[in-house]
N, C-alpha and C. Protein backbone atom coordinates (compact mmCIF):
# COMPACT_ATOMS: atom_id res chain seq x y z
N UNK A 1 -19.24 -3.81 -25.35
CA UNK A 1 -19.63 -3.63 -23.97
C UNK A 1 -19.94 -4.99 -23.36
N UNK A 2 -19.62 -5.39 -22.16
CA UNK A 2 -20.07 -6.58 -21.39
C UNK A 2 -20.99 -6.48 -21.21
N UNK A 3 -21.49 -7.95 -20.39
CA UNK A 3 -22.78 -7.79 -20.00
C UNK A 3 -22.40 -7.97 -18.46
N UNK A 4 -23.52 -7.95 -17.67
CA UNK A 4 -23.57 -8.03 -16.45
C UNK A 4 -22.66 -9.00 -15.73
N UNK A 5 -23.10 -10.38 -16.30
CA UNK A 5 -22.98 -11.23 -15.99
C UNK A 5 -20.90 -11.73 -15.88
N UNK A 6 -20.57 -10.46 -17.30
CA UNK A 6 -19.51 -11.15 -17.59
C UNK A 6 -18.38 -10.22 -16.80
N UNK A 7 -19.24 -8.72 -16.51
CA UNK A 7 -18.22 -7.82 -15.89
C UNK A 7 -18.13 -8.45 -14.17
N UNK A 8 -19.03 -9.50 -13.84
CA UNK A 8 -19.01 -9.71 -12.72
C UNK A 8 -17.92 -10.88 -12.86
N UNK A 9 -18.19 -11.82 -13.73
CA UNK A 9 -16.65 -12.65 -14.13
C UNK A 9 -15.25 -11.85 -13.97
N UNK A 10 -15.46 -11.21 -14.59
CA UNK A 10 -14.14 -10.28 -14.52
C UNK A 10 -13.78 -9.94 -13.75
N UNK A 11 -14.44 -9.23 -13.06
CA UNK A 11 -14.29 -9.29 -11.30
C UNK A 11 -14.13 -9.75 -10.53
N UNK A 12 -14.41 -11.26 -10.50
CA UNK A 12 -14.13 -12.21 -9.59
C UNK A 12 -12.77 -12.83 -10.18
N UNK A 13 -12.31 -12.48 -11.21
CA UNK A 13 -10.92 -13.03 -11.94
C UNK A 13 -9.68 -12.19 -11.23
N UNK A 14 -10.40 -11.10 -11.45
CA UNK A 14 -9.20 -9.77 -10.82
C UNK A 14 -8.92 -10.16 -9.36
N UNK A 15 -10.30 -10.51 -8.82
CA UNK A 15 -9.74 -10.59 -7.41
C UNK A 15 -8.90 -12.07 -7.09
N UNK A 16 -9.12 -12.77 -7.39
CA UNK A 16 -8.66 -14.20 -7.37
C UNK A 16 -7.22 -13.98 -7.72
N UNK A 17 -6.69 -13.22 -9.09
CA UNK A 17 -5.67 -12.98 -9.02
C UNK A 17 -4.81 -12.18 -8.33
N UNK A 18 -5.70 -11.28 -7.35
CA UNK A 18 -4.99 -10.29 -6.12
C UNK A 18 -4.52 -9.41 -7.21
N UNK A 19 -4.86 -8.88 -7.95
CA UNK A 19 -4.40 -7.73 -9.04
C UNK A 19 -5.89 -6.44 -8.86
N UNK A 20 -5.18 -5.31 -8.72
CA UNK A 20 -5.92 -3.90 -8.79
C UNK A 20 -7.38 -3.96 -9.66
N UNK A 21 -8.42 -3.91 -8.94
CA UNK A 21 -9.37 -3.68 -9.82
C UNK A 21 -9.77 -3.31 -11.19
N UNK A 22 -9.04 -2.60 -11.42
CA UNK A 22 -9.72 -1.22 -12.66
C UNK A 22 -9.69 -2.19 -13.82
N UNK A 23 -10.66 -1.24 -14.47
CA UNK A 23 -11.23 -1.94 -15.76
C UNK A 23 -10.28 -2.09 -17.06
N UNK A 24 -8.96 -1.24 -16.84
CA UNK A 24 -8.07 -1.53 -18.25
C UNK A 24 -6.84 -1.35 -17.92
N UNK A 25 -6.02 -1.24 -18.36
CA UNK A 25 -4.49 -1.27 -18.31
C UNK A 25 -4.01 -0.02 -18.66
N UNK A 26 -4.84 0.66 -19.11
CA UNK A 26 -4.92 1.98 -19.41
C UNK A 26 -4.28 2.56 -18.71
N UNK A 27 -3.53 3.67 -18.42
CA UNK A 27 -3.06 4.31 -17.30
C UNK A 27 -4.08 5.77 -17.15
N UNK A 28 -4.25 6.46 -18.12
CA UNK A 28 -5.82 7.37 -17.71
C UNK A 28 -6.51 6.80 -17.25
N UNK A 29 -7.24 5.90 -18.23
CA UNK A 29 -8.22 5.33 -17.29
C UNK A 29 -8.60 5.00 -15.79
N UNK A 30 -7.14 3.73 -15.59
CA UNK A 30 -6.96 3.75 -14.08
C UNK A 30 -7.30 4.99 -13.30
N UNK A 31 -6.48 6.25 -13.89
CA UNK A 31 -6.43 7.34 -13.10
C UNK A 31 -7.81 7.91 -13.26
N UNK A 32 -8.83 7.80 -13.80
CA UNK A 32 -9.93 8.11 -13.75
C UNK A 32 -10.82 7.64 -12.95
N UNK A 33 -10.30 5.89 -12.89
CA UNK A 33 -11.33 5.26 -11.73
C UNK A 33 -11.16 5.10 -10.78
N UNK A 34 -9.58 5.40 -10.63
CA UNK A 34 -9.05 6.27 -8.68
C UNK A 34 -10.14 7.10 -8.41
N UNK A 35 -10.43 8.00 -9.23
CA UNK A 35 -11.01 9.28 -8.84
C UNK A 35 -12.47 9.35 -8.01
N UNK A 36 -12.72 7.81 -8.16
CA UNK A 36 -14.40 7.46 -7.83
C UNK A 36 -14.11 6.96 -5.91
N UNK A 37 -15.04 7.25 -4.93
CA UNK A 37 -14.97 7.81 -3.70
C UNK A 37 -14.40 5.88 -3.74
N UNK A 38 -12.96 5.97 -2.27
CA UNK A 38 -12.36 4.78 -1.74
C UNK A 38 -13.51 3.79 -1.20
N UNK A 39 -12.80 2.81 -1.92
CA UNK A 39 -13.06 1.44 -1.29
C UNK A 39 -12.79 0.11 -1.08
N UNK A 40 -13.03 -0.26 -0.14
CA UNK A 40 -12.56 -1.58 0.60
C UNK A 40 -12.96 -2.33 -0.39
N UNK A 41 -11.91 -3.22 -1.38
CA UNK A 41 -12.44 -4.27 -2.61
C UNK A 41 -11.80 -5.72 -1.22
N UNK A 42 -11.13 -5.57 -0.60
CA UNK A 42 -10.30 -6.81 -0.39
C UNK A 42 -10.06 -6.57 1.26
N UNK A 43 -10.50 -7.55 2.29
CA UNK A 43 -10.14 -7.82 3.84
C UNK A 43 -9.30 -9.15 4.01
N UNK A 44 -8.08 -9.18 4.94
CA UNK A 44 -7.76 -10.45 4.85
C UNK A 44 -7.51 -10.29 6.47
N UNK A 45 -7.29 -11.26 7.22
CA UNK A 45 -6.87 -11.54 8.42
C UNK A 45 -5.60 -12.17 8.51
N UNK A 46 -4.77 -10.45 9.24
CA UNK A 46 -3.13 -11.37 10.16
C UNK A 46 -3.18 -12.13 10.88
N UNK A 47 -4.10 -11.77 11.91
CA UNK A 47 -4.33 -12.64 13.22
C UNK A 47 -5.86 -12.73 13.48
N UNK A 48 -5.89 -13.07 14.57
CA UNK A 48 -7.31 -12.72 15.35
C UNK A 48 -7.29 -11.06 16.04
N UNK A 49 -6.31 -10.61 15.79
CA UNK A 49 -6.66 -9.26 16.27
C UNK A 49 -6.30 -7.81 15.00
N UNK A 50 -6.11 -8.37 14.09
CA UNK A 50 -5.36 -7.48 12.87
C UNK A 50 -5.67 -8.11 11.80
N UNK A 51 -6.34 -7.07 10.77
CA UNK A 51 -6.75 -7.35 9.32
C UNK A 51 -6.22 -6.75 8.76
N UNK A 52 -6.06 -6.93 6.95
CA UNK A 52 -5.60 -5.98 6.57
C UNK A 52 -6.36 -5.63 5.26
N UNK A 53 -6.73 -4.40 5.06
CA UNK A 53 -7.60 -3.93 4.07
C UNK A 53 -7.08 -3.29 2.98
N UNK A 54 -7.71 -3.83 1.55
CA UNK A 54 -7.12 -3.51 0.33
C UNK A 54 -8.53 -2.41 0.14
N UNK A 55 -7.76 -0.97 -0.19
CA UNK A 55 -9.02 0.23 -0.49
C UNK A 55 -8.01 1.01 -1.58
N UNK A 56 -9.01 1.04 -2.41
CA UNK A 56 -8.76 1.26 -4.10
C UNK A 56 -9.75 2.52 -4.24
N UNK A 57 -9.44 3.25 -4.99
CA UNK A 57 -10.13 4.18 -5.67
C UNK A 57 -10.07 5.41 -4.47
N UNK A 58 -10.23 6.83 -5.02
CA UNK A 58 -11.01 8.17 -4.56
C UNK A 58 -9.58 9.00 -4.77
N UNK A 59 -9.53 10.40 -4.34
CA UNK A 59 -8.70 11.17 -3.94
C UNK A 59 -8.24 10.87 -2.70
N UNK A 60 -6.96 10.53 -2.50
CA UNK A 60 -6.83 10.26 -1.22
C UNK A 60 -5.58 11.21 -0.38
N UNK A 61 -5.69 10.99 0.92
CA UNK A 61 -4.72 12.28 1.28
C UNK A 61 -3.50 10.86 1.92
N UNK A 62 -2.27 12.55 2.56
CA UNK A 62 -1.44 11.39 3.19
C UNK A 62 -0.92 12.21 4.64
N UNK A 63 -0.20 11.37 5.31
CA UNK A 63 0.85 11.59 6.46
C UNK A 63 1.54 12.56 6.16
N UNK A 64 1.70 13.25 6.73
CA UNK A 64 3.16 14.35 6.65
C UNK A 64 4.17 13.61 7.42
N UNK A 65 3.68 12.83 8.49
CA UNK A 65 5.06 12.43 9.50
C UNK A 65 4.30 10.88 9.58
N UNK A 66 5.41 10.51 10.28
CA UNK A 66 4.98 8.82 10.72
C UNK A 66 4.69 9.08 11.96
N UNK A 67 3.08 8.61 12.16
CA UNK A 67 2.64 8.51 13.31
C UNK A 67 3.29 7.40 14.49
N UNK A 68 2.99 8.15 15.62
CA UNK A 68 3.16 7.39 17.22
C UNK A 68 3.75 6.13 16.77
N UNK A 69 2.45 5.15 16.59
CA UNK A 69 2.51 3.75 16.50
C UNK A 69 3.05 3.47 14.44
N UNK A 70 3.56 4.16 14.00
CA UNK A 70 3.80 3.76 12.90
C UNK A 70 4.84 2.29 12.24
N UNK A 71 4.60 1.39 11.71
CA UNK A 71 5.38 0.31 11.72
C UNK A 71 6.35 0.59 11.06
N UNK A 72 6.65 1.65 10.24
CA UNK A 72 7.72 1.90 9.75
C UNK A 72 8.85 2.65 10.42
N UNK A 73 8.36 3.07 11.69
CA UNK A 73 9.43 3.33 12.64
C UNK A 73 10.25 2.17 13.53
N UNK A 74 11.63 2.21 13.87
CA UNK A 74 12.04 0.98 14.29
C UNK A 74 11.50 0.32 15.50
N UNK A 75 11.56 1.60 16.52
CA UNK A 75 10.45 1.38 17.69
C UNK A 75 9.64 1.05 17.42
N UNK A 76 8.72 0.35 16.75
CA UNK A 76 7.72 -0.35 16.78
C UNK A 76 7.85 -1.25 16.01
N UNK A 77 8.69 -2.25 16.15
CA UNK A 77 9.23 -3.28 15.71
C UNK A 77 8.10 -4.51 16.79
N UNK A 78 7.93 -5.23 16.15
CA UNK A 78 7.04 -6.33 16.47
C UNK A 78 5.77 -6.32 17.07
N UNK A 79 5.08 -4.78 16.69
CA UNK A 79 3.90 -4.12 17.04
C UNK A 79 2.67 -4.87 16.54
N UNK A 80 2.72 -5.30 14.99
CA UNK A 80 2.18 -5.73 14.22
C UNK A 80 2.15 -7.79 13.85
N UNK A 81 1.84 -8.63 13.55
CA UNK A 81 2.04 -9.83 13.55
C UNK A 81 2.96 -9.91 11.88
N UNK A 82 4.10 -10.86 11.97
CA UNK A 82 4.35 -11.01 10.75
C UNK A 82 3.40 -10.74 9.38
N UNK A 83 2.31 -12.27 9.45
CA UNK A 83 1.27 -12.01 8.61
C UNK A 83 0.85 -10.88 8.08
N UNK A 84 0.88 -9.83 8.62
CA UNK A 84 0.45 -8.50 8.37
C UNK A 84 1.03 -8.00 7.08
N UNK A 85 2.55 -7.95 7.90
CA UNK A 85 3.64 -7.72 6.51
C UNK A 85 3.91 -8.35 5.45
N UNK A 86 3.23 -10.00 5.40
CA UNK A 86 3.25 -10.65 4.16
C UNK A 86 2.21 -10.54 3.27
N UNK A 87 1.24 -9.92 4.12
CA UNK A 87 0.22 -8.99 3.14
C UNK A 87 -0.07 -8.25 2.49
N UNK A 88 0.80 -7.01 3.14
CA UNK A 88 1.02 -6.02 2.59
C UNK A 88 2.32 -5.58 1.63
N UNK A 89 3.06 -6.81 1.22
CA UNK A 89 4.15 -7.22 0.65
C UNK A 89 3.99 -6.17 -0.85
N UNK A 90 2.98 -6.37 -1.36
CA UNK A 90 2.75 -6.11 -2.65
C UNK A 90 2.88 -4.61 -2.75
N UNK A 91 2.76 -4.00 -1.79
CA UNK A 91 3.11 -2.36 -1.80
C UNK A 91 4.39 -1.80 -2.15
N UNK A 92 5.68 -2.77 -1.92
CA UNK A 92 6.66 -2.85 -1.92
C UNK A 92 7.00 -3.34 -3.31
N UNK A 93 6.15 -3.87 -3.96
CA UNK A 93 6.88 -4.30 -5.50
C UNK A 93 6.99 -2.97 -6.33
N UNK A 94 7.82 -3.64 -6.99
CA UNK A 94 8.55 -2.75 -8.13
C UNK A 94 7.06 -1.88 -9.61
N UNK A 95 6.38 -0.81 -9.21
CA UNK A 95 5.94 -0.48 -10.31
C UNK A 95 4.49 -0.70 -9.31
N UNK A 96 4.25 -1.08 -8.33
CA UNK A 96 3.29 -1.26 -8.22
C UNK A 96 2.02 -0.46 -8.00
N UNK A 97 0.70 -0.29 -8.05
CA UNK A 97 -0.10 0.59 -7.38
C UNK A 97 -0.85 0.97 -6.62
N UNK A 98 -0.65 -0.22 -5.54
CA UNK A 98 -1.01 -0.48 -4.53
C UNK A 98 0.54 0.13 -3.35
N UNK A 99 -1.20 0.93 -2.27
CA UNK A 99 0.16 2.03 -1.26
C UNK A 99 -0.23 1.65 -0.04
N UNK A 100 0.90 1.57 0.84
CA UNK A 100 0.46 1.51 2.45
C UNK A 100 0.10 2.29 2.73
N UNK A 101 -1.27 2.17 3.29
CA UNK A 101 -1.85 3.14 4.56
C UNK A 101 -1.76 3.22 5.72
N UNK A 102 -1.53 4.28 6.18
CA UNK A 102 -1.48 4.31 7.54
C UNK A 102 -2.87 4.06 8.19
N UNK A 103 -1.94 3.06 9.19
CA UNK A 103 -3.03 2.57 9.98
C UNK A 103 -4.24 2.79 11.03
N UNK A 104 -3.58 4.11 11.36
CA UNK A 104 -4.31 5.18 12.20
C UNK A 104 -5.08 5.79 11.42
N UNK A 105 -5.58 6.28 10.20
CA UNK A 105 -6.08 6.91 9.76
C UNK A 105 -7.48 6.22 9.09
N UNK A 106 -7.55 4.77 9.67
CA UNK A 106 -8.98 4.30 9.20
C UNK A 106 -9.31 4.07 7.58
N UNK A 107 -10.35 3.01 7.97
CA UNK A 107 -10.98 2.91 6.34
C UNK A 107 -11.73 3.73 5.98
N UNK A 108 -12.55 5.04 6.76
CA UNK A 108 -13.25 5.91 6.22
C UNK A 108 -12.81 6.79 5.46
N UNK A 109 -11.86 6.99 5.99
CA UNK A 109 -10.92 8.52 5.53
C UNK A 109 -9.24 8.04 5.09
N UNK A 110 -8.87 7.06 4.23
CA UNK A 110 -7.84 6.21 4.62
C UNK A 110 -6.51 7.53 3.52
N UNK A 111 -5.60 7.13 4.29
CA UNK A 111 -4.80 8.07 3.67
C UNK A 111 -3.08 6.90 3.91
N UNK A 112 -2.68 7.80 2.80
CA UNK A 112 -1.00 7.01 2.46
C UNK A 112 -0.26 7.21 3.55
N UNK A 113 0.59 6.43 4.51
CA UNK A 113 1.61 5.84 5.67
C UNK A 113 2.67 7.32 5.08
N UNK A 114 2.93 7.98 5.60
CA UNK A 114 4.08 8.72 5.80
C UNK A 114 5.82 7.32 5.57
N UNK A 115 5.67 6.61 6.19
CA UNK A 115 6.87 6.01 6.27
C UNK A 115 6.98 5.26 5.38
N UNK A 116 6.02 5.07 4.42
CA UNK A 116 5.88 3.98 3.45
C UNK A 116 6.64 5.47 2.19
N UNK A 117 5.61 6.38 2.38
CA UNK A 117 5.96 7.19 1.21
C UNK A 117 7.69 7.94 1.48
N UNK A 118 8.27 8.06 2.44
CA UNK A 118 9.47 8.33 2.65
C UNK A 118 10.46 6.96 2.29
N UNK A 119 10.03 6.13 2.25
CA UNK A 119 11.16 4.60 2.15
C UNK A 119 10.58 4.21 0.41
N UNK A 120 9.55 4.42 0.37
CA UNK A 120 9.25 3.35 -1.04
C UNK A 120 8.55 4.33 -1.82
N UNK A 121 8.11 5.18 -2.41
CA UNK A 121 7.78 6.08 -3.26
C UNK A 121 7.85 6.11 -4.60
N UNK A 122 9.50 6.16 -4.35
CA UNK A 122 10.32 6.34 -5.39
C UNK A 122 9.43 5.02 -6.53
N UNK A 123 9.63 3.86 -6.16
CA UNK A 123 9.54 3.00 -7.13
C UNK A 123 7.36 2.38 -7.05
N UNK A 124 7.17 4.02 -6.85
CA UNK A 124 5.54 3.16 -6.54
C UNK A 124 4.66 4.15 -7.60
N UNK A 125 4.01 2.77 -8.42
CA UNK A 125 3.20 3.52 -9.70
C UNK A 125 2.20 4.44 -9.32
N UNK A 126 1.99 3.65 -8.31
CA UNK A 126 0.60 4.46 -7.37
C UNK A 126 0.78 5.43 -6.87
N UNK A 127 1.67 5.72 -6.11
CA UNK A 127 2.25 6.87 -4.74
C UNK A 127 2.77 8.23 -5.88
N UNK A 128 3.37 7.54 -7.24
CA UNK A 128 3.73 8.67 -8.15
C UNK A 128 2.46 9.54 -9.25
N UNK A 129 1.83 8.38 -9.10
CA UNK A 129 0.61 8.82 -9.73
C UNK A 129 0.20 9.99 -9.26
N UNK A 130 -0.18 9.63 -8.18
CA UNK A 130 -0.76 10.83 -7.08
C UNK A 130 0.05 11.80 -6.64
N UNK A 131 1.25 11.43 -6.92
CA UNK A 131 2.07 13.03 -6.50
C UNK A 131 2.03 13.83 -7.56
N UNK A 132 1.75 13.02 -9.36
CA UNK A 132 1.83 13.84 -10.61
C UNK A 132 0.63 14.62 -10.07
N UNK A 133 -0.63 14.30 -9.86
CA UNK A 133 -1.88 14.82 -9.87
C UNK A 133 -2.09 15.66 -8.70
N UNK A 134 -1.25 15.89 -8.03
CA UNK A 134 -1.15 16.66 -6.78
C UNK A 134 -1.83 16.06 -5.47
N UNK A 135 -2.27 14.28 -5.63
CA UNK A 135 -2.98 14.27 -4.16
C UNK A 135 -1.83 14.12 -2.94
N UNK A 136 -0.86 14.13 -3.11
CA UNK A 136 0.82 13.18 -2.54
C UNK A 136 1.86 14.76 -2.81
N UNK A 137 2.13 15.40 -1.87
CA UNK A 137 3.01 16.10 -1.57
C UNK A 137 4.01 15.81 -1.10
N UNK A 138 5.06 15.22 -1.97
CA UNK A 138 6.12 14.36 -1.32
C UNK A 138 7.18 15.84 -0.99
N UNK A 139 6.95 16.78 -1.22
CA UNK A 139 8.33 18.31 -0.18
C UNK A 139 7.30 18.17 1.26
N UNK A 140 6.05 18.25 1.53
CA UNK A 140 6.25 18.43 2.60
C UNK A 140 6.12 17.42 4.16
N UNK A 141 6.78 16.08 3.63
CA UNK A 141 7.03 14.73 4.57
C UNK A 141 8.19 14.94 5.34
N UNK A 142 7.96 14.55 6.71
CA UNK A 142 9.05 15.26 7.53
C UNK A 142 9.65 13.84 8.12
N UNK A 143 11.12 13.68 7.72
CA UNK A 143 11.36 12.51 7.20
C UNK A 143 12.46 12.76 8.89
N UNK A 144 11.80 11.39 9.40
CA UNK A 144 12.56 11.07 11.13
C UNK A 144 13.95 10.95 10.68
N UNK A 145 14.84 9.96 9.40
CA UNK A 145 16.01 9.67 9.43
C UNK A 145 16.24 8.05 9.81
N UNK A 146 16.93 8.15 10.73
CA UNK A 146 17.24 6.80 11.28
C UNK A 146 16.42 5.94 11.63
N UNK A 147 15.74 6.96 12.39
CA UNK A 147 14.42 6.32 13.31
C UNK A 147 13.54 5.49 12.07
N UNK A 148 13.70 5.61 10.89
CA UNK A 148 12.77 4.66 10.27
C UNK A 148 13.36 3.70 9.44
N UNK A 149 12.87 2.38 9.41
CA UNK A 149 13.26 0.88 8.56
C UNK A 149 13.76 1.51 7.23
N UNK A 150 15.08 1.15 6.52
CA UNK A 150 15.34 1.77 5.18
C UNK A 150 14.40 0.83 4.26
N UNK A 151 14.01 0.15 4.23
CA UNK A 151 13.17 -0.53 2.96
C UNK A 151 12.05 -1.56 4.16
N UNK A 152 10.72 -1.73 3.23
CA UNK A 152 9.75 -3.31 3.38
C UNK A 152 10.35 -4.40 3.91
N UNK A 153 11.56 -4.72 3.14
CA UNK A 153 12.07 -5.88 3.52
C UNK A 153 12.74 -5.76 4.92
N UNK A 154 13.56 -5.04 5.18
CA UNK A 154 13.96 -4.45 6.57
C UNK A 154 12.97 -4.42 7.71
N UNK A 155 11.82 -3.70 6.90
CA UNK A 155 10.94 -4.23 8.40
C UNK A 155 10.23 -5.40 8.49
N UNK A 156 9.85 -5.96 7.06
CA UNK A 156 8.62 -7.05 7.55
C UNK A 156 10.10 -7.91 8.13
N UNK A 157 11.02 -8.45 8.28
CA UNK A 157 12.14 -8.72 8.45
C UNK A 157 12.04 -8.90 10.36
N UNK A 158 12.31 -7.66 10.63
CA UNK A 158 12.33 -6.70 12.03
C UNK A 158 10.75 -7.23 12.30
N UNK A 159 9.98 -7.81 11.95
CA UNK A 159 8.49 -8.19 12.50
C UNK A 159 8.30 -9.45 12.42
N UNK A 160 9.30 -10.50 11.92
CA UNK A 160 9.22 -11.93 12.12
C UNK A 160 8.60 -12.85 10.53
N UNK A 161 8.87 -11.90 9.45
CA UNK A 161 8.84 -12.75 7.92
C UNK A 161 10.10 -13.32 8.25
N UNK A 162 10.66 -14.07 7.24
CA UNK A 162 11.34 -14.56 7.13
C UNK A 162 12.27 -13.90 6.28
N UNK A 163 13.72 -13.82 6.39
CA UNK A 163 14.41 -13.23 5.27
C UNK A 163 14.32 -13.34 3.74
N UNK A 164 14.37 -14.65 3.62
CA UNK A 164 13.94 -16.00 2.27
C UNK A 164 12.65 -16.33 1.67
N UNK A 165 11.83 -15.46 2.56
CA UNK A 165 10.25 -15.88 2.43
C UNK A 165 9.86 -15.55 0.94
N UNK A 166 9.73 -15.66 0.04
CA UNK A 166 9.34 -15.57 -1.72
C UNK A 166 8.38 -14.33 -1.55
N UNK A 167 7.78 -14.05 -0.63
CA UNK A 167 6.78 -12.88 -0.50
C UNK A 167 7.74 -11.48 -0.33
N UNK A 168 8.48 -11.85 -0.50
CA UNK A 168 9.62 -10.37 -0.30
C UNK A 168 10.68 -10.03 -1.41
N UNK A 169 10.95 -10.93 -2.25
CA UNK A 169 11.41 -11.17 -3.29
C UNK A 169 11.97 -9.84 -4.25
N UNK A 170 10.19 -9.75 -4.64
CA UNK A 170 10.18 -8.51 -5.43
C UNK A 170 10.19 -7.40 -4.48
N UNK A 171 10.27 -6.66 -3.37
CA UNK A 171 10.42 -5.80 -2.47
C UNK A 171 11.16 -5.34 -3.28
N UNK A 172 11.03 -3.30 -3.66
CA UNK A 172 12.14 -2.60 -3.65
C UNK A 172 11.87 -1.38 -3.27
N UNK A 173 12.98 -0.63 -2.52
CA UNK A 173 12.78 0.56 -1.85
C UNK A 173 13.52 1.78 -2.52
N UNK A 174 13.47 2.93 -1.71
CA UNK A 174 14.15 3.95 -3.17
C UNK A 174 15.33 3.71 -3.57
N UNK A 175 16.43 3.48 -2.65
CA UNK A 175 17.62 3.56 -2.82
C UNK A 175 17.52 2.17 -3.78
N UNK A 176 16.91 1.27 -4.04
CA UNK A 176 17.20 0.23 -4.68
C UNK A 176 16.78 0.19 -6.20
């Protein structure tokens, strides 16, 4: 068992490395310490008017549809500041367990982006996790079609990253 001192090391290691909280590599485990009520471990700033918040842990719900202002719709192409999307880059890696939230739905009550879970799902440790365990009902997402960016890279792209930018690299979406 650690001590205080050292689980707080650890903690400040995890975050420094921008890697998921949880205490083991475990995959129960993880899924055990999802289960403890969401929270904001990580704030970063796009701009002066847009942050973007890393919230880990609880049961969480999702979108059925992509809302109004959703960035994953094409119409709302340059809604958001680049920065935003190079932040939230990591949602888009391969295996990962970290999920976009929709943005409308707040840090109180934060729930998974409809357009994230229709484009990137497929390859998300996280988003599958939660559909094994039933929090992620991926039959009943009511999927626009066209109207939405086919992959991350497509939109942070469509929002002013750069094509080449190394933060997009690992991006992969279902079809990929």
């Amino acid at each position: 068992m650690q001590s205080c001192a050292a689980m707080k090391q650890t903690i400040r290691r995890r975050r420094s490395a921008h890697q998921p909280h949880f205490s083991s590599g475990n995959p129960a485990a993880i899924w055990q310490e999802a289960q403890l009520a969401p929270r904001i471990t990580r704030t970063r700033s796009a701009d002066e008017n847009h942050v973007v918040h890393t919230v880990e842990g609880g049961r969480r719900s999702h979108r059925r549809r992509p809302c109004a202002g959703c960035p994953w719709l094409i119409q709302n192409a340059k809604t958001f500041p680049a920065e935003a999307f190079r932040l939230s880059a990591n949602t888009a890696y391969d295996a990962s367990l970290h999920q976009f939230a929709c943005h409308e739905s707040g840090t109180d009550k934060p729930a998974t982006c409809a357009g994230f879970l229709l484009r990137n799902a497929d390859n998300n440790i996280g988003a599958r996790l939660a559909a094994m365990h039933g929090e992620i009902d991926l039959s009943v997402l009511e999927d626009p079609g066209d109207a939405l960016f086919d992959s991350y890279r497509e939109m942070a792209v469509a929002n002013g990253v750069s094509a080449d930018d190394p933060v997009l690299a690992p991006c992969r979406a279902n079809f990929e």
